[in-house]
Protein backbone atom coordinates (compact mmCIF):
# COMPACT_ATOMS: atom_id res chain seq x y z
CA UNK A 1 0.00 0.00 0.00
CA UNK A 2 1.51 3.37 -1.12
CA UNK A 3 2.29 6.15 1.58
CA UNK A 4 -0.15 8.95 1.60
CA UNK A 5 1.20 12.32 2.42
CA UNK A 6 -0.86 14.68 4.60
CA UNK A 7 -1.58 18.24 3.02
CA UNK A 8 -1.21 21.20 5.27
CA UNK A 9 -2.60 24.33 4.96
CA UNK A 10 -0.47 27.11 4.11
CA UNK A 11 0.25 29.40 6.63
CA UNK A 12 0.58 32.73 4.47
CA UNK A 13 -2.79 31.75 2.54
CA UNK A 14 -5.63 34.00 3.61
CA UNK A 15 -8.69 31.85 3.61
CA UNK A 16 -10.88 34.83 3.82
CA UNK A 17 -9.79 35.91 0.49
CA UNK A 18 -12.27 35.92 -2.28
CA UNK A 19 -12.20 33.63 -4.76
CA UNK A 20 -11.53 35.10 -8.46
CA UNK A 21 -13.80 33.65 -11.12
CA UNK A 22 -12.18 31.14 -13.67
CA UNK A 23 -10.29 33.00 -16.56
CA UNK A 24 -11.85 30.36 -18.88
CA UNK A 25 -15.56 30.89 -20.34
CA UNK A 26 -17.91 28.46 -19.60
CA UNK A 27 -19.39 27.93 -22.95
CA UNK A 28 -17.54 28.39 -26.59
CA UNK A 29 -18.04 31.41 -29.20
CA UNK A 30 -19.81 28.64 -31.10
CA UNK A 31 -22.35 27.41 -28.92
CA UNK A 32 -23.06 31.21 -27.74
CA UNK A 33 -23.45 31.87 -31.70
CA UNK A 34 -25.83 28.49 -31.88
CA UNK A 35 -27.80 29.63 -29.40
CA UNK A 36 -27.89 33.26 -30.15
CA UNK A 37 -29.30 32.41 -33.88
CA UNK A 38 -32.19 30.29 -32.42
CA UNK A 39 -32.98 32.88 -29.54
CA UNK A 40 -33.32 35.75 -32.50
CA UNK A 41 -35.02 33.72 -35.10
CA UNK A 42 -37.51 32.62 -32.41
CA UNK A 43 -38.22 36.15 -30.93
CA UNK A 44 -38.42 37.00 -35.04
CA UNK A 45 -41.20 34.70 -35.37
CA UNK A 46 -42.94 35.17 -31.44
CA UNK A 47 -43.49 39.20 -32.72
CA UNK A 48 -44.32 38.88 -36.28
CA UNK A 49 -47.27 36.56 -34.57
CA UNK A 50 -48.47 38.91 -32.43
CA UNK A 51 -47.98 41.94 -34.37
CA UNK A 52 -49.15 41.13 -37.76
CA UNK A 53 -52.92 40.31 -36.98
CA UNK A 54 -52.68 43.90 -35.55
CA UNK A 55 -50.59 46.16 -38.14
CA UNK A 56 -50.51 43.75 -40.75
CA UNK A 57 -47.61 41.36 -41.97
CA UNK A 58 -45.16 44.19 -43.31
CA UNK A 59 -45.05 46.30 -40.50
CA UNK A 60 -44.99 42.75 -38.52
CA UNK A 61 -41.99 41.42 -39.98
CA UNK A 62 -40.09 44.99 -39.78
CA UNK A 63 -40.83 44.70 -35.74
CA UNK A 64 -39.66 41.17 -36.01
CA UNK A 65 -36.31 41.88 -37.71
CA UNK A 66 -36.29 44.81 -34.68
CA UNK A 67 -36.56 42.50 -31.88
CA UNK A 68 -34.21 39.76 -33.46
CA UNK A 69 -31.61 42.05 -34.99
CA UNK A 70 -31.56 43.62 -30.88
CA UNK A 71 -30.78 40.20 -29.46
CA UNK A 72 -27.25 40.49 -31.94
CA UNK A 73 -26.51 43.60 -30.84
CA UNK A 74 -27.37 42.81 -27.24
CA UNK A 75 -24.80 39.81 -27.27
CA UNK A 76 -21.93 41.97 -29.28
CA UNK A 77 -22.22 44.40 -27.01
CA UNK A 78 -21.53 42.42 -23.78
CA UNK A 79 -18.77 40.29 -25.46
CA UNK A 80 -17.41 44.74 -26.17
CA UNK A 81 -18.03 45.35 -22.49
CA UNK A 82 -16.45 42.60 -21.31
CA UNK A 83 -13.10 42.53 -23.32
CA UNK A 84 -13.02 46.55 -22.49
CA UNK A 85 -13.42 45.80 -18.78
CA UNK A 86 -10.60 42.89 -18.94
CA UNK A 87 -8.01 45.14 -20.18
């Protein structure tokens, strides 16, 4: 049976430190893309459905593009933030 060693604590550590978050992401440009495409296209489709029995299907689809086309600039603009604030 191998020796096991027993791990002290470090006396210079300060256990009431706060732990830093992980420097890694926790999910991949790619699946954040995946998901951002499906998230737009489907809040598209959710307003041209309720707004087109209203204003009709034009004006329907223009506040569909709106509300999808905000979800892109909603996710480019925290990936912005967040690389300015890293710096």
């Amino acid at each position: 049976m191998a020796k096991t060693k027993k791990i002290r604590p470090d006396k210079k550590s300060n256990t009431n430190a706060p732990l830093l978050p992980p420097a890694e992401p926790w999910i991949s440009m790619r699946n954040g893309v995946v998901i951002i495409i499906f998230t737009s296209i489907g809040m598209a489709v959710l307003t041209v459905i309720q707004v087109a029995p209203i204003k009709g299907w034009l004006e329907g689809a223009l506040w569909g593009l709106l509300f999808g086309g905000l979800i892109w600039v909603i996710y480019f603009g925290m990936i912005y933030i967040n690389r300015f604030l890293k710096r």
